[in-house]
Protein backbone atom coordinates (compact mmCIF):
# COMPACT_ATOMS: atom_id res chain seq x y z
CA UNK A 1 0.00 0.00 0.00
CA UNK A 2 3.13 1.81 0.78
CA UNK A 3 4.26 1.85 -2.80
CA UNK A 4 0.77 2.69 -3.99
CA UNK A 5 0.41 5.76 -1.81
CA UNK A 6 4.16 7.30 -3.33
CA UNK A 7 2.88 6.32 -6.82
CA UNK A 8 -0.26 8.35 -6.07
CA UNK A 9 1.67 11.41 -5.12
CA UNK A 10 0.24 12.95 -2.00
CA UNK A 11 -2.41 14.96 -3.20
CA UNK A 12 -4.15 12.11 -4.77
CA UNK A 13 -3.78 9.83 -1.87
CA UNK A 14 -5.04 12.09 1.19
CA UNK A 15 -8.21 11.90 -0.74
CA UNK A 16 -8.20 7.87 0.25
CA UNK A 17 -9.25 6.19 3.07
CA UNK A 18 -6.73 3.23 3.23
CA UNK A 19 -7.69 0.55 5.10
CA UNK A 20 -5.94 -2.84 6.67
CA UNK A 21 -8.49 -5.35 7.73
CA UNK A 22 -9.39 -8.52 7.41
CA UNK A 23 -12.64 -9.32 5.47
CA UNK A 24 -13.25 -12.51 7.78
CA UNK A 25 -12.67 -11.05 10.99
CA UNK A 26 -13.40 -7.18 10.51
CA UNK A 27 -12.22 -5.05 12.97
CA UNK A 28 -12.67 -1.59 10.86
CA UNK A 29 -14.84 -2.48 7.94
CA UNK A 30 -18.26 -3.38 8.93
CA UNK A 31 -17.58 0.23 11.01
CA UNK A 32 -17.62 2.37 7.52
CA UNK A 33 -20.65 3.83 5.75
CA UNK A 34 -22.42 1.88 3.55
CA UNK A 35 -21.56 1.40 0.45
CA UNK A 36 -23.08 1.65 -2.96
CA UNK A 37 -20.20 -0.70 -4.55
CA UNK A 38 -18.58 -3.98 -3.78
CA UNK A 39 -16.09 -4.71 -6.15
CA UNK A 40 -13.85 -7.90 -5.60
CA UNK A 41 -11.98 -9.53 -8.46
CA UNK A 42 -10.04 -12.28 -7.33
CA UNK A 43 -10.21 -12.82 -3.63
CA UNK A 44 -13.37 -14.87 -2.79
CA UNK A 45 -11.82 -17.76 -4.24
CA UNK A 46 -9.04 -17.99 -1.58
CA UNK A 47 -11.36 -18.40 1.32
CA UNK A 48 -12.05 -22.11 1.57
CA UNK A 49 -13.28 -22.82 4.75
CA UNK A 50 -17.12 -22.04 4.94
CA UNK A 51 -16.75 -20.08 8.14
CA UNK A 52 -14.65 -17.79 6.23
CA UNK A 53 -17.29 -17.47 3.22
CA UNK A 54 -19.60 -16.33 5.81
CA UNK A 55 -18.20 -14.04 7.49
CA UNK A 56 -16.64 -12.74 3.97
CA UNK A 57 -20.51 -12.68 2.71
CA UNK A 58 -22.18 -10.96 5.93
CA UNK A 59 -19.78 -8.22 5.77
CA UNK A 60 -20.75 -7.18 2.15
CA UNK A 61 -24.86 -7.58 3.69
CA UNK A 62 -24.22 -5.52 5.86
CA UNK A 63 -21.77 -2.83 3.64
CA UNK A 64 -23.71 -2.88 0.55
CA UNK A 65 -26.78 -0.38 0.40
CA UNK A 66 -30.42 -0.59 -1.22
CA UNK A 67 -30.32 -0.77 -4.49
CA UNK A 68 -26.49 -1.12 -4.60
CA UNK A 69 -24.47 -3.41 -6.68
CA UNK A 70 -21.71 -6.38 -6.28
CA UNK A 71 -19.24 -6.92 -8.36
CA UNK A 72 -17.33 -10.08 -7.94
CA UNK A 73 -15.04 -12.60 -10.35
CA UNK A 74 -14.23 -15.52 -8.72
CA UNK A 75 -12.52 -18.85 -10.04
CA UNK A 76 -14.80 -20.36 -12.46
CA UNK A 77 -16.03 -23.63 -11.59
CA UNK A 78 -14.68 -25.39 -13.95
CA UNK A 79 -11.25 -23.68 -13.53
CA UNK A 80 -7.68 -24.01 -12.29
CA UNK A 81 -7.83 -26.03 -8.37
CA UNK A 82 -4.68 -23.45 -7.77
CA UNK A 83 -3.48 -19.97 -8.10
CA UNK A 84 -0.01 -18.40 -7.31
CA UNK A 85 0.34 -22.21 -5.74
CA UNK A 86 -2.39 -21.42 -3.30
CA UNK A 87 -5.85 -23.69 -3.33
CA UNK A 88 -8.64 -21.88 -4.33
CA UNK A 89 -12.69 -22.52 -4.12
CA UNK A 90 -14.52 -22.37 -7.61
CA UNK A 91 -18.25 -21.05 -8.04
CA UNK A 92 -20.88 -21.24 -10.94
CA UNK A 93 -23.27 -18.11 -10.77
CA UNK A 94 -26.09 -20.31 -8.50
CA UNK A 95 -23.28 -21.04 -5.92
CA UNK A 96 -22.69 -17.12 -5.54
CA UNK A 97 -26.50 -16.58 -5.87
CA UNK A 98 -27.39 -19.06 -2.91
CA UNK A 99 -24.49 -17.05 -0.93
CA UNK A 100 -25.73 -13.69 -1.07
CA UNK A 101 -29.75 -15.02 -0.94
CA UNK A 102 -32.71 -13.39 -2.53
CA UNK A 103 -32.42 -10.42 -1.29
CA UNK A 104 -29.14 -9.89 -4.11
CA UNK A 105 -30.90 -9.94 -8.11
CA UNK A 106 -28.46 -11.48 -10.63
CA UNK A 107 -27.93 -9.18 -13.47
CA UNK A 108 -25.67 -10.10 -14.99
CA UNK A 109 -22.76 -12.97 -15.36
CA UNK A 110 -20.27 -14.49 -17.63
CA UNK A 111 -17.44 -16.62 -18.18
CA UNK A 112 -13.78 -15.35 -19.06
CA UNK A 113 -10.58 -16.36 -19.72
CA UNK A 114 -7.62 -14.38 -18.75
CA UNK A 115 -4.35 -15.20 -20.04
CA UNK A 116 -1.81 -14.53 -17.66
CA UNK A 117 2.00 -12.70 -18.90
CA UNK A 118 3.22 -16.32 -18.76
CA UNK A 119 0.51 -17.71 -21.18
CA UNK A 120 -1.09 -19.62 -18.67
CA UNK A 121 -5.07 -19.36 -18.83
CA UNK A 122 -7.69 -18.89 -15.79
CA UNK A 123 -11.21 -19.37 -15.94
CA UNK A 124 -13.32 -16.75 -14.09
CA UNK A 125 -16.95 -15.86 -13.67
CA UNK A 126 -17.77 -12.45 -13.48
CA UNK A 127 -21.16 -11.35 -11.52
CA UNK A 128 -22.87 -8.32 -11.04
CA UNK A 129 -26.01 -8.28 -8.50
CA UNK A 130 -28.21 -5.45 -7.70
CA UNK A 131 -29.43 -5.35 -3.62
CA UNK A 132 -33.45 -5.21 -3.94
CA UNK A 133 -34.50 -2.38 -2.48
CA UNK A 134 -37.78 -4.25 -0.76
């Protein structure tokens, strides 16, 4: 984050809010705002235990706001069992749908391939839900 911040330059990044937590044990997070965006490509997939989907999933409940959207690409199901050498969990779009419940509408979702600088492939789903505003 460090690095990040000098790249920024100082006037960009007092305008950011950086924060250290950890999405499965929050000790700062579920204390912002909420939030009209969650955004997350590429670290569902490296929580494997389902304690740790749960918590990861009640903290965007209770950050994301009526009528606000979630963004999140995850390991495709049908995709690599390992990234950067670590295990990861693979979802389909019903998997993610049965985590965030009814309350999150699927609009939409797709499958990609991203080629990584080495040539090696991954397989991803991308989501986007909307939070119902009922």
């Amino acid at each position: 984050m460090e690095a990040l911040r000098q790249r920024l330059g100082h006037k960009k990044s007092k305008n950011i809010n950086w924060i250290v937590d950890d999405l499965c044990n929050s000790q700062k997070l579920h204390l912002l705002d909420q939030v009209d965006l969650w955004h997350d490509r590429a670290v569902l997939h490296f929580f494997l235990k389902p304690g740790e989907q749960d918590a990861y999933f009640k903290l965007l409940k209770h950050l994301v706001k009526e009528n606000g959207y979630v963004i999140i690409a995850a390991f495709n199901y049908n995709g690599a069992l390992k990234c950067s050498g670590l295990p990861v969990h693979r979802y389909k779009q019903e998997m993610l749908e049965d985590k965030l419940g009814q309350e999150f509408l699927i609009k939409r979702s797709f499958n990609y391939t991203y080629t990584n600088p080495t040539g090696d492939t991954r397989e991803y789903i991308y989501t986007l839900f909307q939070r119902d505003a009922d």
